[in-house]
Protein backbone atom coordinates (compact mmCIF):
# COMPACT_ATOMS: atom_id res chain seq x y z
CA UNK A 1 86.88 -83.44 -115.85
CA UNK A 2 90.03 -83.92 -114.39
CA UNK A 3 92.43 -81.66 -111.88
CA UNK A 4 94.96 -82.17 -108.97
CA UNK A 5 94.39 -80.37 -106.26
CA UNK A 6 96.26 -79.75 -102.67
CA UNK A 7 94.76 -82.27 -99.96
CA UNK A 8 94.78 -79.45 -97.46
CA UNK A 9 93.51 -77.08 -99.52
CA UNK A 10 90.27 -79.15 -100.95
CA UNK A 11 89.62 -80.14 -97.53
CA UNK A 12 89.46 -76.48 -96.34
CA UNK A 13 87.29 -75.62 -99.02
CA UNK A 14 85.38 -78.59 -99.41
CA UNK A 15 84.45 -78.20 -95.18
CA UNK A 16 83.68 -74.28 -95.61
CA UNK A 17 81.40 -75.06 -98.51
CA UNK A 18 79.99 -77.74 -96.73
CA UNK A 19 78.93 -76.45 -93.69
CA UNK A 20 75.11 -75.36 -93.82
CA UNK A 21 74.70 -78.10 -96.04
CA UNK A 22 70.97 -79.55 -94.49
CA UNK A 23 71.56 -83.03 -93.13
CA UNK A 24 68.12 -84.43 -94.37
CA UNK A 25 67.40 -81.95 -97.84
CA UNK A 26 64.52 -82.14 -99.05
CA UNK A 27 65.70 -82.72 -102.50
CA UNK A 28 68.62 -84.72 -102.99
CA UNK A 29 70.77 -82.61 -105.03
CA UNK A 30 70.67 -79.79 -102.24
CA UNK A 31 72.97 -81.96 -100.31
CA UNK A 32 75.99 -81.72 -103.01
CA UNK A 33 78.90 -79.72 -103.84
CA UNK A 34 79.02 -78.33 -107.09
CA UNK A 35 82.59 -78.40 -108.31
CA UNK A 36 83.75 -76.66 -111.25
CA UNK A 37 87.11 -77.54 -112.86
CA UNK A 38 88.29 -74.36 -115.40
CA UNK A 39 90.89 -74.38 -117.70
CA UNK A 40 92.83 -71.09 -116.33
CA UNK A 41 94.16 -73.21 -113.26
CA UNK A 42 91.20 -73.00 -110.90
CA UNK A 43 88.06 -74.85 -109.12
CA UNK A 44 85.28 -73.39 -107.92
CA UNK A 45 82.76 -74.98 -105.15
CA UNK A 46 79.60 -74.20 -104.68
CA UNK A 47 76.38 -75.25 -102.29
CA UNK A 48 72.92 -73.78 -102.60
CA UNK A 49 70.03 -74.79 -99.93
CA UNK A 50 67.66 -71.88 -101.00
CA UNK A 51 68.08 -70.43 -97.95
CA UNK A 52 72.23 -69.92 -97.64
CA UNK A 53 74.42 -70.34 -100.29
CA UNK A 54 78.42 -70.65 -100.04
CA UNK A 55 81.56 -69.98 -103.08
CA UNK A 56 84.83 -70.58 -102.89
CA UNK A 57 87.35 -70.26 -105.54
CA UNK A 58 91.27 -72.34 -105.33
CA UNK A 59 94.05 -73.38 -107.29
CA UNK A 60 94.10 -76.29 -108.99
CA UNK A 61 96.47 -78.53 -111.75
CA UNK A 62 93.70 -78.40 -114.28
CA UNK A 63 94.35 -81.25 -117.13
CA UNK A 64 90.39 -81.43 -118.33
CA UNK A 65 87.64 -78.49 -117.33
CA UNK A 66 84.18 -79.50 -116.80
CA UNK A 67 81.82 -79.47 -113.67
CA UNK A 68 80.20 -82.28 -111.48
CA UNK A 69 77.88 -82.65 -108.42
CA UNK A 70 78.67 -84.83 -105.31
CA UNK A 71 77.79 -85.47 -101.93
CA UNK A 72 79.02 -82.61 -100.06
CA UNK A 73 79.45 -83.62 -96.48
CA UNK A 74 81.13 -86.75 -97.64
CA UNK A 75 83.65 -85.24 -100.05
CA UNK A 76 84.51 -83.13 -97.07
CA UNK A 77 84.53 -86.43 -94.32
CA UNK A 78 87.05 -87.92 -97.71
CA UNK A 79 89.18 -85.06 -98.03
CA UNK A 80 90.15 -84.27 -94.19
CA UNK A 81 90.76 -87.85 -93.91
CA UNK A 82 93.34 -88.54 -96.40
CA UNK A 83 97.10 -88.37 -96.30
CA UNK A 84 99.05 -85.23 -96.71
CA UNK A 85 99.74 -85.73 -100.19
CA UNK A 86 98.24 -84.15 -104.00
CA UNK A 87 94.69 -85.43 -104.40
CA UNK A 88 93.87 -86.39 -107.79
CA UNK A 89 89.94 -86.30 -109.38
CA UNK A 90 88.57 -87.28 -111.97
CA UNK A 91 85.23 -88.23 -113.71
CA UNK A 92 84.56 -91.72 -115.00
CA UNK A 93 81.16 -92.67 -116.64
CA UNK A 94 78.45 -91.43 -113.58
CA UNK A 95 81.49 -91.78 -111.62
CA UNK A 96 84.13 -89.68 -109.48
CA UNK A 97 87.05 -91.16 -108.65
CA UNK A 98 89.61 -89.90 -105.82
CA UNK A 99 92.98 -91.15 -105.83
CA UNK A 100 95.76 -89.70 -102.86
CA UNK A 101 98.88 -91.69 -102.67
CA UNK A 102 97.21 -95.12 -102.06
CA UNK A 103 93.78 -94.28 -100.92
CA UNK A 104 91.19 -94.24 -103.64
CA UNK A 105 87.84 -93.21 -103.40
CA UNK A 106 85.03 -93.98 -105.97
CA UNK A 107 81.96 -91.47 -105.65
CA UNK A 108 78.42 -91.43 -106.90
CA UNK A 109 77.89 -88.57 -109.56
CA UNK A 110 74.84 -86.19 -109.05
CA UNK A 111 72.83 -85.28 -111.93
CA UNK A 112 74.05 -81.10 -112.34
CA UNK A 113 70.70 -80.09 -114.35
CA UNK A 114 69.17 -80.84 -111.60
CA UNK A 115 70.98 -78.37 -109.45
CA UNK A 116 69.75 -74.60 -108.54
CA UNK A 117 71.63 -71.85 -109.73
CA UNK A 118 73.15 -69.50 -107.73
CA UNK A 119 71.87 -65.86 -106.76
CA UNK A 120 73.74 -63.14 -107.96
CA UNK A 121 75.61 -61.52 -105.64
CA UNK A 122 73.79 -58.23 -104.43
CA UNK A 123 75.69 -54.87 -104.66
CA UNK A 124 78.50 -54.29 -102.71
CA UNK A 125 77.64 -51.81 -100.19
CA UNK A 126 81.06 -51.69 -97.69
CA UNK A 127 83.93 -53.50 -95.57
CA UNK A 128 84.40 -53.95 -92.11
CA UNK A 129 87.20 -55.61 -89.98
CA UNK A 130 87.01 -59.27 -89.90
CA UNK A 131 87.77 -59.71 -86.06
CA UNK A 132 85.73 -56.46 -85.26
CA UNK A 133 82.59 -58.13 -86.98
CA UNK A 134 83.63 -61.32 -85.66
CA UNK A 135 83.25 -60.28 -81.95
CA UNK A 136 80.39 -58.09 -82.54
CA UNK A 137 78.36 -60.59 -83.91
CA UNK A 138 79.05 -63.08 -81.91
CA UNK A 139 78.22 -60.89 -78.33
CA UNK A 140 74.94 -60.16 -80.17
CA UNK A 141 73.59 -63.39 -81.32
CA UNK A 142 73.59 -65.04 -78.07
CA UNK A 143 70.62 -63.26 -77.37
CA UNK A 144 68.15 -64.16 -80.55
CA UNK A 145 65.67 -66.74 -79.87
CA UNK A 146 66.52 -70.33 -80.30
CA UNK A 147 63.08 -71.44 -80.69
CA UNK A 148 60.52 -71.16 -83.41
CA UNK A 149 57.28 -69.56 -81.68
CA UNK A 150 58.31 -66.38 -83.23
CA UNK A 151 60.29 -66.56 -85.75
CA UNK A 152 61.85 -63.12 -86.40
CA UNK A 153 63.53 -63.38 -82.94
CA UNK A 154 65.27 -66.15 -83.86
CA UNK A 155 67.32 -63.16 -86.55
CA UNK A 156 69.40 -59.99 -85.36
CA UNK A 157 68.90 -56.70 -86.76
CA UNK A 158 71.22 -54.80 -88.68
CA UNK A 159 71.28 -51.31 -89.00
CA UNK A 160 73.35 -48.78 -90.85
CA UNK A 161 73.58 -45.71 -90.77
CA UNK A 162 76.31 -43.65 -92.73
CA UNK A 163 79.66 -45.08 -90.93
CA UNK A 164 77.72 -46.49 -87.96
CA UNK A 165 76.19 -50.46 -87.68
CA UNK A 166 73.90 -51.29 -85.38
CA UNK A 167 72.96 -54.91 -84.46
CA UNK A 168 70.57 -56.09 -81.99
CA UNK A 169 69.18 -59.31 -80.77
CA UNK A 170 66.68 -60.44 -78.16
CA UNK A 171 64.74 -63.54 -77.14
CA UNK A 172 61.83 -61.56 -74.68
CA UNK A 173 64.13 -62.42 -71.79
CA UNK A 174 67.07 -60.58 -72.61
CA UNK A 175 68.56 -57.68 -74.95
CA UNK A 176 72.02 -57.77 -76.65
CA UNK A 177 73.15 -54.41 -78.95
CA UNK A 178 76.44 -53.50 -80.35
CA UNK A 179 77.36 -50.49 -82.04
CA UNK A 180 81.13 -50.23 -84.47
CA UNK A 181 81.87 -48.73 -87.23
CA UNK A 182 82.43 -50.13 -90.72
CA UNK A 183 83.89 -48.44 -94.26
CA UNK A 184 80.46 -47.58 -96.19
CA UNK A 185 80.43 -47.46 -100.77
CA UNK A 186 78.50 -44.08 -99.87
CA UNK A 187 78.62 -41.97 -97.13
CA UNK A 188 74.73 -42.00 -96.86
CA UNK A 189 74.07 -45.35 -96.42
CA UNK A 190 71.00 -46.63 -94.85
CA UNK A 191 70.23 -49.93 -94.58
CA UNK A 192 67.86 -52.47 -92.05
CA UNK A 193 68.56 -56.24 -92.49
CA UNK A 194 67.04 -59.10 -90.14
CA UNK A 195 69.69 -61.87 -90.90
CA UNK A 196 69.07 -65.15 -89.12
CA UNK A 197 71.14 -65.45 -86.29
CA UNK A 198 72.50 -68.86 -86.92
CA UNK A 199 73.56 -68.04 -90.33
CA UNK A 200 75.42 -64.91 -89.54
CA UNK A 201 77.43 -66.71 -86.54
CA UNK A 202 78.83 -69.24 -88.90
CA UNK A 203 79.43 -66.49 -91.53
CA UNK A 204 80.99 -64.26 -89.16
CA UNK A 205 83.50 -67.09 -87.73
CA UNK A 206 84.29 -68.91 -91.04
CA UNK A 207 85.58 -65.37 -92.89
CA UNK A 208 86.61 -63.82 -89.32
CA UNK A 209 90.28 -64.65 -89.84
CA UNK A 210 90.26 -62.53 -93.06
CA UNK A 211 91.51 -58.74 -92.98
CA UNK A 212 88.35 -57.21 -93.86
CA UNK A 213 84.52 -58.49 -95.23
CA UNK A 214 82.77 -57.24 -97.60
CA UNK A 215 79.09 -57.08 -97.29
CA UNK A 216 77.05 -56.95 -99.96
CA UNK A 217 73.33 -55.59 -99.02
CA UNK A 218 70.26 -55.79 -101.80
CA UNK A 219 68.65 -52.78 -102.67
CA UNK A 220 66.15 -54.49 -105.23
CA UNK A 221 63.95 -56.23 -102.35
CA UNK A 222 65.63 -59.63 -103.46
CA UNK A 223 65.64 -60.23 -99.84
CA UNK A 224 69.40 -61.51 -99.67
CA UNK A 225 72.61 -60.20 -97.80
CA UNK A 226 76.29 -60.99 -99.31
CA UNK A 227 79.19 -61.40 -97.27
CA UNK A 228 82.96 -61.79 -99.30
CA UNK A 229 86.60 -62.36 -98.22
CA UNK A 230 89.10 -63.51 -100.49
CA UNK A 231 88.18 -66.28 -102.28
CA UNK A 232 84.44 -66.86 -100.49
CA UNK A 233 81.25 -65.58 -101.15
CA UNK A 234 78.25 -66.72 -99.28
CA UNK A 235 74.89 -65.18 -99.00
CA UNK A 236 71.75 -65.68 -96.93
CA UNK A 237 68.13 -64.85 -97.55
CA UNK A 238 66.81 -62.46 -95.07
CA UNK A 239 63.75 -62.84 -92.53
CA UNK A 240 60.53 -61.13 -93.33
CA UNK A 241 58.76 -59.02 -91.17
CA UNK A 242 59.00 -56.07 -88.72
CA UNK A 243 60.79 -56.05 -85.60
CA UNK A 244 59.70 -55.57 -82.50
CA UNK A 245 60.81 -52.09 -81.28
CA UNK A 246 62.82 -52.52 -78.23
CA UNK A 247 64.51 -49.90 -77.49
CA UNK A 248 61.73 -48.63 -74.70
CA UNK A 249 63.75 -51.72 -72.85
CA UNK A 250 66.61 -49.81 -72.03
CA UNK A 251 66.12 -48.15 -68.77
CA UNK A 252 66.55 -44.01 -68.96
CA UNK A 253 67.56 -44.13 -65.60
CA UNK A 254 69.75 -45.74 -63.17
CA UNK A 255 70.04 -46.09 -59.40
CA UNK A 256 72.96 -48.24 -58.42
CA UNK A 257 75.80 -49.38 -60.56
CA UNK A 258 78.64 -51.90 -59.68
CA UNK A 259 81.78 -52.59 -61.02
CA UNK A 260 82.91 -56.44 -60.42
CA UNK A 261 85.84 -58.12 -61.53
CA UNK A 262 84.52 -60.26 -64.73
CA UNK A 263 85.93 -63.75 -64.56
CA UNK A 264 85.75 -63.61 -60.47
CA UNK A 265 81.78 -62.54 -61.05
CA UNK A 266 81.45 -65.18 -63.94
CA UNK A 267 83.52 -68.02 -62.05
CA UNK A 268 81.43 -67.74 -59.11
CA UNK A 269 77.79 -67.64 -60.56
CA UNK A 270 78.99 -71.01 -62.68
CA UNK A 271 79.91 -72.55 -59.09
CA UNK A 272 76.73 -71.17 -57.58
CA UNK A 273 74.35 -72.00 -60.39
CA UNK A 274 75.65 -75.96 -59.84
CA UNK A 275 72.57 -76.39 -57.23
CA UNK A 276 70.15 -74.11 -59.28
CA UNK A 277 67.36 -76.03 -60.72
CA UNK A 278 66.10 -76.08 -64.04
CA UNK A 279 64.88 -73.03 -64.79
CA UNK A 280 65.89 -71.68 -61.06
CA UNK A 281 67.36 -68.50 -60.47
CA UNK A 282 70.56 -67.08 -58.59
CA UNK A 283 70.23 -64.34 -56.25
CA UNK A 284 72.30 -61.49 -56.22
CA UNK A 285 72.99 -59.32 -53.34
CA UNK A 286 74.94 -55.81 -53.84
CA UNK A 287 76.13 -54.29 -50.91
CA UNK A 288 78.93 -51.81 -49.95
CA UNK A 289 82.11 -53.68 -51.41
CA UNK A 290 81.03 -56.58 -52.04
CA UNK A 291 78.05 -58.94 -54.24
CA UNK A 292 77.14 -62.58 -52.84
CA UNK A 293 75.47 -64.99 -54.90
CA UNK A 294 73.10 -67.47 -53.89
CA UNK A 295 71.06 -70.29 -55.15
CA UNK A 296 69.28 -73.13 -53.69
CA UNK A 297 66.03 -72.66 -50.73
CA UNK A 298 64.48 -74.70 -48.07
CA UNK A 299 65.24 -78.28 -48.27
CA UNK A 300 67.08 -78.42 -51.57
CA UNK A 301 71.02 -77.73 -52.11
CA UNK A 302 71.93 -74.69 -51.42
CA UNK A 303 75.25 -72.58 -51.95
CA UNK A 304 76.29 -69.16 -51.48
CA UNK A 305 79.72 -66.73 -52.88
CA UNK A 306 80.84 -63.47 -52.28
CA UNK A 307 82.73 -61.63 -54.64
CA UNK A 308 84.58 -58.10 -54.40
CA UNK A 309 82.59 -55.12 -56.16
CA UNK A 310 82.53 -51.66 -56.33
CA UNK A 311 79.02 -49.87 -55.00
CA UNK A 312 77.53 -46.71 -56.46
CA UNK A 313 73.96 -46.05 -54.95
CA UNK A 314 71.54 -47.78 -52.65
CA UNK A 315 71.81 -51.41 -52.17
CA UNK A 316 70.24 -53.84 -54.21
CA UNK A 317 68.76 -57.62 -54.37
CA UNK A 318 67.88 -58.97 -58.02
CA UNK A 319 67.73 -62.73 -59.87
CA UNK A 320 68.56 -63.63 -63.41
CA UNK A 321 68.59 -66.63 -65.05
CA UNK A 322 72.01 -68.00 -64.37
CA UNK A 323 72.96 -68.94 -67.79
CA UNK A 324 71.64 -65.80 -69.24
CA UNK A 325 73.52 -63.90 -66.79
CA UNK A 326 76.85 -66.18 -67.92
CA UNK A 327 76.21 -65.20 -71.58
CA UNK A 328 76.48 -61.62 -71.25
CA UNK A 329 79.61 -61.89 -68.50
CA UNK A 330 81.03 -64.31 -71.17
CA UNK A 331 80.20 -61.67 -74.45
CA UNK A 332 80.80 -58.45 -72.33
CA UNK A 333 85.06 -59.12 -73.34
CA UNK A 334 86.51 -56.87 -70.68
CA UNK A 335 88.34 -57.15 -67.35
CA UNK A 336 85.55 -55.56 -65.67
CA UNK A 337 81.90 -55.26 -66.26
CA UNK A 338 79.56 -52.52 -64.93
CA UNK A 339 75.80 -53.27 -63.91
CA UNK A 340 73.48 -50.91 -64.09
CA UNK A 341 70.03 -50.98 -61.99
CA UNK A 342 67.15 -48.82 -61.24
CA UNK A 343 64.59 -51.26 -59.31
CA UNK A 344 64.89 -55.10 -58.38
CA UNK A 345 61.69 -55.91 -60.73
CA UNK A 346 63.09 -53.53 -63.57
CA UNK A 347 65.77 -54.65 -66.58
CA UNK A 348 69.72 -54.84 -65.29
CA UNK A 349 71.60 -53.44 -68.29
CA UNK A 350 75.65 -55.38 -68.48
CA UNK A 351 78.43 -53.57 -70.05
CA UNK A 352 82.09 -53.70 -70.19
CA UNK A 353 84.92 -51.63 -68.58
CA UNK A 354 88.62 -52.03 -69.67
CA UNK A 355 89.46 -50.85 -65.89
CA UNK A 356 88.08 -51.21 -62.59
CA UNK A 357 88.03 -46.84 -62.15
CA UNK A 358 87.70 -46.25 -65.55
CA UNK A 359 84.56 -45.55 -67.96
CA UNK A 360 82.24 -48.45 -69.09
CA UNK A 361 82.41 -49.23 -72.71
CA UNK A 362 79.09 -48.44 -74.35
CA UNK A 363 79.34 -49.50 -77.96
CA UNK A 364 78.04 -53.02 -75.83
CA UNK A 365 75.12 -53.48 -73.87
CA UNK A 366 73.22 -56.21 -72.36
CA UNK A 367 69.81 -55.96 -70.84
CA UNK A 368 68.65 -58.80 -68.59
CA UNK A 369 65.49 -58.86 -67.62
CA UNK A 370 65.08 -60.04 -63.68
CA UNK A 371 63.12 -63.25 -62.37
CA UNK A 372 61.59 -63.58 -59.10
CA UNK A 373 63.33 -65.39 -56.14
CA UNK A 374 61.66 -67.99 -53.79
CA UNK A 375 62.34 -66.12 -50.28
């Protein structure tokens, strides 16, 4: 095998490829880069983990085809790392050598039988904006569960329906759903995935930048979802199980809403939440015009903010979690963000509001569920 190759572009597909790739596999081979040389002026890379796998396809100066198998993560440290200049490969004995300008590189070559093949790529099912996706995803998954006491929280939940997706995410302690609309194959399409969350966030960012996605859903219980743009493919294998149904956590009523300006609000619970223990909660207290924020009792640090806000209802005193508070101000991606509350011991549904006397934007909501302040 032999090709030249752009520096930039092998490093850009070399790092994509390359990214889930587990640091400590538990065979060796799952730690390469397949790389596949082909005689119409092209490479392909691949990387397989049995959980996620990633393909890219770029152009290449092809002199010899053929495939080989090296370390993926190094290739990828290699390849950002040289000069801006062709990069030339080729395969010598159970070598791989990598020659730009006057850096050369001489890499161990993996055995490819030993390598797993590839799923097929599902069905394609429907696009959806890149940046719209993008977003979405990334205001939902903040809420899965990082741990591993229950798994299937640690995925979000996709649902379509006709023209309509659906994805929600929570960790017990908080609620994150987003609704937008995608381009369905069929205009009946109904489908439920539970995609890990941490898989889907770096899917979602890596093909973000592209025009549209493609997602690819299974519909022969081979348990995988498909994402394409351009040039890469990459799909993940699903979680098993059922869900827990949460939607008896949105509140069906509401009592007091306020409308706060949403970097002021965010800004200020970050200062705040400086003197908030571990694990401590900040205190927030809505009254006519205004919210202050505290944090801190008795003999510890203490600190206290006020910040403008727009009443509707009774007044109210209710804790979060500061940083789960800061997540959903962070996600909510509007100037302004309306809370919603019914009772101080009762979930505090977040969402956002392009203006300050204008109508909240429900295709985003955030349910926080309150914690009990120290008097």
């Amino acid at each position: 095998m032999k090709f030249r190759v752009d520096r930039d572009v092998l490093a850009d597909a070399v790092t994509w490829v390359a990214r889930g790739l587990p640091a400590r596999p538990p065979v060796p081979v799952l730690a390469g880069v397949l790389i596949e040389a082909n005689e119409e002026g092209s490479l392909t890379l691949s990387a397989f983990d049995y959980e996620v796998s990633a393909k890219v396809t770029v152009p290449a100066d092809v002199s010899e085809s053929g495939e080989v198998l090296v370390l993926g993560r190094l290739l990828a440290d290699i390849s950002r790392n040289l000069p801006g200049k062709p990069i030339d490969v080729a395969t010598d004995g159970s070598k791989v050598n990598v020659v730009c300008g006057s850096s050369r590189f001489s890499l161990r070559e993996m055995p490819v039988s030993d390598y797993p093949t590839l799923p097929s790529a599902p069905e394609a099912s429907g696009t959806v904006a890149g940046d719209v996706f993008t977003q979405a995803v990334a205001q939902v998954s903040i809420a899965a569960d990082r741990g591993d006491t229950l798994p299937i929280l640690t995925g979000v939940r996709m649902e379509i329906d006709g023209d309509k997706m659906t994805l929600l995410a929570t960790d017990r302690y908080r609620l994150a759903m987003r609704e937008l609309t995608w381009s369905p194959g069929t205009s009946d399409a109904s489908h439920v995935a539970l995609i890990p969350a941490r898989q889907l966030s770096d899917t979602a960012k890596a093909l973000g930048a592209s025009g549209s996605i493609e997602l690819e859903l299974g519909g022969g219980g081979d348990g995988l979802i498909g994402f394409e743009a351009g040039q890469r493919r990459t799909t993940t294998r699903l979680l098993d199980g059922e869900y827990p149904k949460v939607a008896s956590i949105f509140p069906t009523s509401v009592d007091t809403e306020a409308v706060i300006d949403t970097a002021a609000l965010e800004e200020a619970v970050k200062r705040v939440a400086l003197v908030a223990e571990r694990n401590t909660p900040v205190l927030l207290k809505f009254t006519d015009g205004q919210v202050a924020i505290e944090a801190g009792t008795g003999d510890d640090a203490q600190a206290s903010e006020a910040v403008e806000a727009s009443l509707t209802g009774p007044e109210i005193q209710i804790a979060f979690n500061p940083q789960f508070l800061l997540d959903g101000l962070h996600a909510v991606g509007t100037p302004f963000s309306r809370l919603s509350f019914t009772q101080p011991s009762r979930p505090a549904v977040l969402t956002g509001q392009p203006e300050a006397d204008g109508d909240s934007d429900q295709s985003y909501r955030y349910v926080l569920m309150p914690v009990r302040f120290a008097s």
